[in-house]
N, C-alpha and C. Protein backbone atom coordinates (compact mmCIF):
# COMPACT_ATOMS: atom_id res chain seq x y z
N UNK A 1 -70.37 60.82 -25.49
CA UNK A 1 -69.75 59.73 -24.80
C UNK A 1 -70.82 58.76 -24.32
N UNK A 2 -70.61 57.11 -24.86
CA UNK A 2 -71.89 56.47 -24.38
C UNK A 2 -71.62 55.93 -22.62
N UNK A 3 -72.52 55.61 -22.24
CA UNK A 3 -71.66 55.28 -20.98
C UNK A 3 -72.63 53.99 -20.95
N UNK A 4 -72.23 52.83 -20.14
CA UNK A 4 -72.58 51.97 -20.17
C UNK A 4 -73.96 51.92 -18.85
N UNK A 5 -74.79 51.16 -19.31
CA UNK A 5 -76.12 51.06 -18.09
C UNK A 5 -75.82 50.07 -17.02
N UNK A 6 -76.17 50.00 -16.12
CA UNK A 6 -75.64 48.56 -14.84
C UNK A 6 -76.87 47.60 -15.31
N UNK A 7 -76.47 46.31 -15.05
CA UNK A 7 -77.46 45.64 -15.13
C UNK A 7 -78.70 45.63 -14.31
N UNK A 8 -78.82 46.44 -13.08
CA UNK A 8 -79.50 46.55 -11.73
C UNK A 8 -80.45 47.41 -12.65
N UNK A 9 -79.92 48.85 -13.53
CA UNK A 9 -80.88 49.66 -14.04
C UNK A 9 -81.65 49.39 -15.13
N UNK A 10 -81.24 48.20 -16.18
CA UNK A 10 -81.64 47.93 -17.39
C UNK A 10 -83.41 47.43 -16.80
N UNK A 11 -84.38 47.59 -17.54
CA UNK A 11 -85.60 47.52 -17.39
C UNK A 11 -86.01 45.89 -18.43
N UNK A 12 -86.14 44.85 -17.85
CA UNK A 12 -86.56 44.32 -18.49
C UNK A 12 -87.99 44.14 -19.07
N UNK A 13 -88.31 43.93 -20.21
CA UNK A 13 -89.58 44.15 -20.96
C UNK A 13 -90.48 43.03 -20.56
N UNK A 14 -91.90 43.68 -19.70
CA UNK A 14 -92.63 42.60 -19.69
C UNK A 14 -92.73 41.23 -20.60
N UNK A 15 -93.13 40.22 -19.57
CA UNK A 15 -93.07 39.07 -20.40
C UNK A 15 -94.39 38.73 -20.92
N UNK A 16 -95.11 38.23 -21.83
CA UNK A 16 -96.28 37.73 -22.01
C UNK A 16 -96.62 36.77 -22.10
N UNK A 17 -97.65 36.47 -20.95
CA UNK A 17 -97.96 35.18 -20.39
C UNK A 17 -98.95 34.31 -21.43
N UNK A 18 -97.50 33.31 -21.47
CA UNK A 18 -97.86 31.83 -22.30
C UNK A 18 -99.40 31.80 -22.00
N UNK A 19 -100.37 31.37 -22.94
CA UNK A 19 -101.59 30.83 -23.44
C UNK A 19 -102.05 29.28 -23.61
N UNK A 20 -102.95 28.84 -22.74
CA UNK A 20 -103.08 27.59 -22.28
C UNK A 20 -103.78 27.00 -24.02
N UNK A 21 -102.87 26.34 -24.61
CA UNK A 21 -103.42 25.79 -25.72
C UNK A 21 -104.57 24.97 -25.59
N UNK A 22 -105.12 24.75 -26.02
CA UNK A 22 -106.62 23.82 -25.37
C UNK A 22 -107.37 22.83 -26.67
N UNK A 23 -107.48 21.84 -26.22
CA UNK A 23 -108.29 20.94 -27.41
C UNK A 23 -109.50 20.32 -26.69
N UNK A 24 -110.92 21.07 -27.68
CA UNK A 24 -111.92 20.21 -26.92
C UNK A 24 -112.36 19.31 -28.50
N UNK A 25 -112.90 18.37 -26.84
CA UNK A 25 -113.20 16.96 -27.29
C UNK A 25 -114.72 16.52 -27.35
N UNK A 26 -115.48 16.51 -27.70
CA UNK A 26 -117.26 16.37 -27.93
C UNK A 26 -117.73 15.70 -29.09
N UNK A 27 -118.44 14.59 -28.80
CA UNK A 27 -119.38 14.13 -29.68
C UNK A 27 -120.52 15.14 -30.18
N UNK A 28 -121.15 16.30 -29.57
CA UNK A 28 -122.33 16.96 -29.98
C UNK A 28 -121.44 17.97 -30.37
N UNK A 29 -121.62 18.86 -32.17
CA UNK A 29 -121.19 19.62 -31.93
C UNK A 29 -121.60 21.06 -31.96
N UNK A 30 -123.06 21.18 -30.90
CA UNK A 30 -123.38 22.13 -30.39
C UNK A 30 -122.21 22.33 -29.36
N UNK A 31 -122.14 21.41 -28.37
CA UNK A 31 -121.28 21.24 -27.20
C UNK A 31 -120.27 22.00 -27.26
N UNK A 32 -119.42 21.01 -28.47
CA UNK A 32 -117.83 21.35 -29.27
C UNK A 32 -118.11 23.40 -28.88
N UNK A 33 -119.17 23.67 -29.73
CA UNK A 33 -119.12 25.16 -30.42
C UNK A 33 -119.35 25.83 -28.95
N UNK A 34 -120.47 25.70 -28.34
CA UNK A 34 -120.35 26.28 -27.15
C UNK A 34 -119.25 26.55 -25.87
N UNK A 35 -118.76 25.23 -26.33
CA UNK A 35 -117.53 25.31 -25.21
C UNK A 35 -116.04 26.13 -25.72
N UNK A 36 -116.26 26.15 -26.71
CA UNK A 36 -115.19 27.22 -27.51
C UNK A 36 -115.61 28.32 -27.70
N UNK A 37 -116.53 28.63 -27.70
CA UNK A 37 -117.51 30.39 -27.82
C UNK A 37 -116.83 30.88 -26.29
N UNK A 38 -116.83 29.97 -25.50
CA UNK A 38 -117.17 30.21 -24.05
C UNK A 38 -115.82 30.35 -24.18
N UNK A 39 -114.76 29.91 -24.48
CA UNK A 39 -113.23 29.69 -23.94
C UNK A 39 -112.80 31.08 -24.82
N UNK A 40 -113.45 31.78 -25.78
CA UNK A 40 -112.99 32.78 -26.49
C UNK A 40 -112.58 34.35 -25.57
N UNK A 41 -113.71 33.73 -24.83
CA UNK A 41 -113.63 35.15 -24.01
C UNK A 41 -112.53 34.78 -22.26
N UNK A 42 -111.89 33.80 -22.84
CA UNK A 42 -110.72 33.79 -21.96
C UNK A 42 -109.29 34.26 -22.40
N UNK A 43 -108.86 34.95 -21.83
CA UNK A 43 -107.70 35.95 -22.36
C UNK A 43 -106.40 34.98 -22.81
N UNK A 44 -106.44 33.98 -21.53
CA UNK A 44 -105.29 33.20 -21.06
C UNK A 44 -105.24 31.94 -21.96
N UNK A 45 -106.72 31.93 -22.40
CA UNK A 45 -106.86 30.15 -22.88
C UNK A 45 -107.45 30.58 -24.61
N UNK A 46 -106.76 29.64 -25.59
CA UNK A 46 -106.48 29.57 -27.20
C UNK A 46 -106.89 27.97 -27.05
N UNK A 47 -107.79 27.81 -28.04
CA UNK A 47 -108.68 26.71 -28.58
C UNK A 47 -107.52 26.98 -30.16
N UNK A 48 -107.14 25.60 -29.88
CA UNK A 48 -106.09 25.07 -30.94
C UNK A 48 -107.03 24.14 -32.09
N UNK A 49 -107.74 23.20 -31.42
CA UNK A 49 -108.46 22.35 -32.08
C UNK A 49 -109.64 21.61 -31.33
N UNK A 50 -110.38 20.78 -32.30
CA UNK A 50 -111.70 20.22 -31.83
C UNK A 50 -111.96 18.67 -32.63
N UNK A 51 -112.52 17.87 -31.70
CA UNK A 51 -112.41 16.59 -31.77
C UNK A 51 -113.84 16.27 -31.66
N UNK A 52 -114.32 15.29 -32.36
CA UNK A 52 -115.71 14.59 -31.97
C UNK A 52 -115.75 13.28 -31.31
N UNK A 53 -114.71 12.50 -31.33
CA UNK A 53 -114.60 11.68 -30.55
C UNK A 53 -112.80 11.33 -30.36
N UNK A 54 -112.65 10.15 -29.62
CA UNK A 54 -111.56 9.68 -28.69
C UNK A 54 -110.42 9.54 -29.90
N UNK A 55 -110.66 8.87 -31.19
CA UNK A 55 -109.45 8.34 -32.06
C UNK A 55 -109.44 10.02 -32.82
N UNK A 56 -109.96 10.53 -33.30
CA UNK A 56 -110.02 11.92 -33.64
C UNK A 56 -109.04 12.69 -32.79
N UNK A 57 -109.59 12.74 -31.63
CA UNK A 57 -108.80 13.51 -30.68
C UNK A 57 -107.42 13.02 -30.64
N UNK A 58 -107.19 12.00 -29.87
CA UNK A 58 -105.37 11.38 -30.59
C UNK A 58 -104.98 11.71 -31.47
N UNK A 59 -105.30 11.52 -32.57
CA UNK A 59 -104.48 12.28 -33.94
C UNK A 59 -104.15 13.72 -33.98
N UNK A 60 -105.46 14.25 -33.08
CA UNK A 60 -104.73 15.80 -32.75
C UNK A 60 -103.79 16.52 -31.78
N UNK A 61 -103.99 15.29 -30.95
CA UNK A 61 -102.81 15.65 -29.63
C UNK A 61 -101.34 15.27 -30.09
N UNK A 62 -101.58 14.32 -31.01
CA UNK A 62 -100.35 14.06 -31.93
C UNK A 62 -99.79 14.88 -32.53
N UNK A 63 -100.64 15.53 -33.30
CA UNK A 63 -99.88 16.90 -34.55
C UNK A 63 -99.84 18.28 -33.33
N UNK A 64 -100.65 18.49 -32.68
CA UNK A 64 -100.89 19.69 -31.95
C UNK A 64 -100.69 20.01 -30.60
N UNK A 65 -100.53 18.79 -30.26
CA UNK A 65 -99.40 19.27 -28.73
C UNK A 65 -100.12 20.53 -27.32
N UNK A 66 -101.33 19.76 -27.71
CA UNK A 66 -102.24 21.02 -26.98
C UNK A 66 -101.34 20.89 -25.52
N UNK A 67 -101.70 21.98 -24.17
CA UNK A 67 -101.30 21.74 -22.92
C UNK A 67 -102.87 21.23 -22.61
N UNK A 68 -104.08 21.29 -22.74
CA UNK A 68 -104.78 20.90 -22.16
C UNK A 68 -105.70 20.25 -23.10
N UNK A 69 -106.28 19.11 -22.81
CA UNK A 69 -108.00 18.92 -23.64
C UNK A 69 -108.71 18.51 -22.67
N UNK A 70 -110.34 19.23 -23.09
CA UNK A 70 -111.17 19.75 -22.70
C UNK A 70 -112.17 18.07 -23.36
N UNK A 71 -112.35 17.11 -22.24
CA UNK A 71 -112.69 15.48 -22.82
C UNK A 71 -114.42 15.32 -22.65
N UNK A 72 -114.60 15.41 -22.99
CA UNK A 72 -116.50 14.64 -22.95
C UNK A 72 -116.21 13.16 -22.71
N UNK A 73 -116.88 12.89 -21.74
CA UNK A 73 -116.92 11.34 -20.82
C UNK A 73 -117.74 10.28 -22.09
N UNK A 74 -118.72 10.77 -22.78
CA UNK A 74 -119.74 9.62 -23.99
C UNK A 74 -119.37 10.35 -25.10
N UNK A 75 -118.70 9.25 -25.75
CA UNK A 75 -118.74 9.65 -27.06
C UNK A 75 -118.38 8.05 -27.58
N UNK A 76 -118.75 8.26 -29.22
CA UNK A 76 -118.70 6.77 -29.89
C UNK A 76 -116.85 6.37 -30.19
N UNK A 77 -116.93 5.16 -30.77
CA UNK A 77 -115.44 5.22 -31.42
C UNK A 77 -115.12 5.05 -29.81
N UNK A 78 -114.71 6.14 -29.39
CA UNK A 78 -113.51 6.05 -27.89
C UNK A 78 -114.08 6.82 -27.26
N UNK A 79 -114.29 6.22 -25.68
CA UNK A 79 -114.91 7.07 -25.18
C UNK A 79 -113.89 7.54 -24.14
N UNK A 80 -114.30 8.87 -23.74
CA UNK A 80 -113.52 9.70 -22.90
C UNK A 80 -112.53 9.12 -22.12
N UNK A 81 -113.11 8.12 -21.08
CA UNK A 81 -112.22 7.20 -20.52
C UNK A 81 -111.33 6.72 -21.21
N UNK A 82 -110.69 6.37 -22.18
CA UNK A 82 -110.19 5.21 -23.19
C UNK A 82 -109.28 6.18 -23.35
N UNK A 83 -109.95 7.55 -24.12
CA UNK A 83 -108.69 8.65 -24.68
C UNK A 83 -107.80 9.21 -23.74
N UNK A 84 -108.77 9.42 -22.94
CA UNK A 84 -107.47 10.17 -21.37
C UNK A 84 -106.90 8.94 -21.19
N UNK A 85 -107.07 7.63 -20.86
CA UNK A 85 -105.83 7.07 -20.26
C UNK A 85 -105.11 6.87 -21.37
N UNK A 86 -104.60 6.92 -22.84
CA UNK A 86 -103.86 7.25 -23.90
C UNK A 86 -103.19 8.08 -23.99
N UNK A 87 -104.22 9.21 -23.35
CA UNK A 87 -103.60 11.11 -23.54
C UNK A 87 -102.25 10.56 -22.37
N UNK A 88 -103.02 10.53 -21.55
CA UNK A 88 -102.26 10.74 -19.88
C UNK A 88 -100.57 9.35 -20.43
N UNK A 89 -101.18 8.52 -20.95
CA UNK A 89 -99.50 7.69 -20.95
C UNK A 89 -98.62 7.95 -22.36
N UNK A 90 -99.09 8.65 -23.50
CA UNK A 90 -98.15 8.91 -24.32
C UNK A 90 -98.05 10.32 -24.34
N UNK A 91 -98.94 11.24 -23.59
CA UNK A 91 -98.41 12.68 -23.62
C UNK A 91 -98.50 13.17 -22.50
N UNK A 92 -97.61 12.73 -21.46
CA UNK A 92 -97.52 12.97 -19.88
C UNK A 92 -97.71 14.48 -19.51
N UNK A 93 -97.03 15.79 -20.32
CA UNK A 93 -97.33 16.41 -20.46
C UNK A 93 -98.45 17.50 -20.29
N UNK A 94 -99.27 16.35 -21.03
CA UNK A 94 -100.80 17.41 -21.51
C UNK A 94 -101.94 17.37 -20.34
N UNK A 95 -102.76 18.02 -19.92
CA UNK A 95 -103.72 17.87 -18.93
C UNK A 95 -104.86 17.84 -19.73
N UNK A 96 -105.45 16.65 -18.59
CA UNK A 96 -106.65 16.63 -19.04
C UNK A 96 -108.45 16.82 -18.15
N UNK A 97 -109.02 17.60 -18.29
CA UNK A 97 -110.28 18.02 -17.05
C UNK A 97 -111.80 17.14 -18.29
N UNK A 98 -111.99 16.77 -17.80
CA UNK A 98 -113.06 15.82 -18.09
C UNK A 98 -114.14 16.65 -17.72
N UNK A 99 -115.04 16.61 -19.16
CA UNK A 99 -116.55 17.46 -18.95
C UNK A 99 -117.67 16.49 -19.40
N UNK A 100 -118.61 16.93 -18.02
CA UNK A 100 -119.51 15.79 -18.70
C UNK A 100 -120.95 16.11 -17.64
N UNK A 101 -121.95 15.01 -18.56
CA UNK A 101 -123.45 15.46 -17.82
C UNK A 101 -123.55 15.32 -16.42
N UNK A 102 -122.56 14.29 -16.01
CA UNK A 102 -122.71 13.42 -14.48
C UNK A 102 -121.64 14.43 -13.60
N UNK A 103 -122.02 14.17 -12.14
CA UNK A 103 -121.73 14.11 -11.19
C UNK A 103 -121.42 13.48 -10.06
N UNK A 104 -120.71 13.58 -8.97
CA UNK A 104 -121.15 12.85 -7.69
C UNK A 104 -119.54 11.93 -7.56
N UNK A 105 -119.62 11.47 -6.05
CA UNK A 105 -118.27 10.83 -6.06
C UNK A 105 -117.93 9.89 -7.21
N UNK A 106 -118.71 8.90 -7.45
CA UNK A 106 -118.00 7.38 -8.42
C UNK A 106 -117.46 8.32 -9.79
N UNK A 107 -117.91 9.85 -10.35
CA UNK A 107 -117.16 10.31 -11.13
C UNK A 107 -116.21 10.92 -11.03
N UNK A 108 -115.74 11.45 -9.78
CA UNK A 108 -114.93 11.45 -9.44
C UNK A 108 -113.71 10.50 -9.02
N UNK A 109 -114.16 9.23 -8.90
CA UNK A 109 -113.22 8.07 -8.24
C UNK A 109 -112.52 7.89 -10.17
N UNK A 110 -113.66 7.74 -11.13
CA UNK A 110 -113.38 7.15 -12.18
C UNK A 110 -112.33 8.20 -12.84
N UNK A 111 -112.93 10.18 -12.61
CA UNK A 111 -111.54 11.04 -13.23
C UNK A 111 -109.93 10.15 -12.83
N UNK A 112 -109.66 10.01 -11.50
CA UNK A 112 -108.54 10.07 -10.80
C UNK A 112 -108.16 8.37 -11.47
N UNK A 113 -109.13 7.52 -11.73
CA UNK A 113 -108.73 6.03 -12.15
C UNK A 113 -108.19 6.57 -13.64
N UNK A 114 -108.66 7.61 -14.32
CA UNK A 114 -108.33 7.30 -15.36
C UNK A 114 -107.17 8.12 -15.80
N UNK A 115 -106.58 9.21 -14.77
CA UNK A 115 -105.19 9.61 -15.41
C UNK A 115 -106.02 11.12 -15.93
N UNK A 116 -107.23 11.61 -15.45
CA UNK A 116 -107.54 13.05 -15.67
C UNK A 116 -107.35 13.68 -14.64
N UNK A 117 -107.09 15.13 -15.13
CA UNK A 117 -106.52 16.13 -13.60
C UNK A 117 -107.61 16.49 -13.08
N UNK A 118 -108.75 16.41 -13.65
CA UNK A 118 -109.57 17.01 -13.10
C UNK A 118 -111.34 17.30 -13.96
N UNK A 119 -112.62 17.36 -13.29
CA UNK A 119 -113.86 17.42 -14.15
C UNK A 119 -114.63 18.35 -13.61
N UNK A 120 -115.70 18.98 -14.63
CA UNK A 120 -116.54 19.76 -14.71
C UNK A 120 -117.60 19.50 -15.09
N UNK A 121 -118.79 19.13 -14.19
CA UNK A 121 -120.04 19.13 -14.55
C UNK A 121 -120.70 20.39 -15.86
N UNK A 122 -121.38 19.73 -16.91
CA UNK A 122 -121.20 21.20 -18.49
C UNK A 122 -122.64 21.69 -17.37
N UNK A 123 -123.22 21.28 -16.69
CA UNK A 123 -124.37 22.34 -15.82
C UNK A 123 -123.63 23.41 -15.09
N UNK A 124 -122.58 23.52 -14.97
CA UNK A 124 -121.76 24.41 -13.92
C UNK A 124 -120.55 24.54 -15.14
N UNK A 125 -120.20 24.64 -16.30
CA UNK A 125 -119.04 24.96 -17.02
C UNK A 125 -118.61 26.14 -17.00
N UNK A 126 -119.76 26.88 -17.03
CA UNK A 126 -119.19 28.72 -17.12
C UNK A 126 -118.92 29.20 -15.62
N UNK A 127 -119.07 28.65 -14.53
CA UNK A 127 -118.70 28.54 -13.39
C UNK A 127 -117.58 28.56 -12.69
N UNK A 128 -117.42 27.21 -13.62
CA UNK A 128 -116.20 26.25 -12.94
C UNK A 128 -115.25 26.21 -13.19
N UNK A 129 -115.60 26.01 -14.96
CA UNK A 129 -113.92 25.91 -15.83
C UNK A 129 -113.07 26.75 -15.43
N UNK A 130 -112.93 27.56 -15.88
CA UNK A 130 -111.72 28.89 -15.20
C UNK A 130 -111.00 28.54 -14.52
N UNK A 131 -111.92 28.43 -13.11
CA UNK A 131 -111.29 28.24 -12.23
C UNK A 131 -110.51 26.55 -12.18
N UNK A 132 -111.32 25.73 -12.63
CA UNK A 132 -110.44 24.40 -12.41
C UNK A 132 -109.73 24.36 -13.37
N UNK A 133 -109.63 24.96 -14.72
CA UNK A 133 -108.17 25.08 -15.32
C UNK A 133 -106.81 25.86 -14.71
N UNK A 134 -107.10 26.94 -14.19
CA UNK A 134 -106.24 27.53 -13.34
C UNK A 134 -105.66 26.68 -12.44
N UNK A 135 -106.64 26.41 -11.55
CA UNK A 135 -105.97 24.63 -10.87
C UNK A 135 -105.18 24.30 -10.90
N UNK A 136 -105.72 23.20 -11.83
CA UNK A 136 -104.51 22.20 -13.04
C UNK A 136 -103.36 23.04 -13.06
N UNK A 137 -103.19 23.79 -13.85
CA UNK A 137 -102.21 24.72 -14.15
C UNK A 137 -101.17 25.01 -12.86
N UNK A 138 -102.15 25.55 -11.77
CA UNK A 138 -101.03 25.75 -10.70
C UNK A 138 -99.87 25.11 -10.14
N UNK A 139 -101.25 23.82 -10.10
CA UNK A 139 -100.46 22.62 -9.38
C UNK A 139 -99.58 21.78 -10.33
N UNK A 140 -99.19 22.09 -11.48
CA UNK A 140 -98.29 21.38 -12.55
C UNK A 140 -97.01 22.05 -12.50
């Protein structure tokens, strides 16, 4: 005789936590490779794709729908600035943390002018990132 289970007892099956798609963006591509070596050994975060500069990168946020890219501030063609405020008004969506050599408030005034969630000095990347992607993430 089967007998029926209550819904109170049924065990639902862990869920597995969505994976922060990620697109980095770099003119050097030592940079590119390092910063994806580095993101490998993040459980949570999947490197979808890689860009060398700003019009590159658009075409991939286009086909690939990353949740995050990972922007280098100098690069030729489009520079960081140019692509995030693009990213930020046709894919409201997607976050973007700006990595780059500089520091100090005016790069900070310029992240927030330009429609990025947020930046990481690459002297402090293995530091920082983690944690300021988590961030982003929370607060979205």
């Amino acid at each position: 005789m089967k007998t029926k289970e209550s819904k109170q007892t049924k065990k639902k099956a862990p869920q597995k936590k969505k994976r922060i798609r990620t697109l980095v963006v770099d003119d050097s591509p030592r940079a590119r490779h390092a910063v994806c070596y580095f993101l490998e050994g993040q459980k949570d975060i999947e490197v979808v794709g890689t860009a060398p500069d700003g019009r590159q990168a658009l075409a991939q946020v286009e086909s690939l729908r990353p949740d995050l890219i990972l922007m280098d501030i100098q690069m030729p063609e489009m520079n960081g600035w140019e692509t995030t405020q693009q990213v930020c008004a046709r894919f409201p969506k997607t976050r973007v943390i700006m990595i780059t050599l500089h520091d100090g408030p005016e790069v900070s005034a310029k992240v927030k002018e330009s429609g990025a969630h947020g930046f990481v000095p690459k002297s402090r990347l293995p530091q920082t990132l983690p944690r300021e992607i988590h961030r982003v993430f929370r607060e979205s």
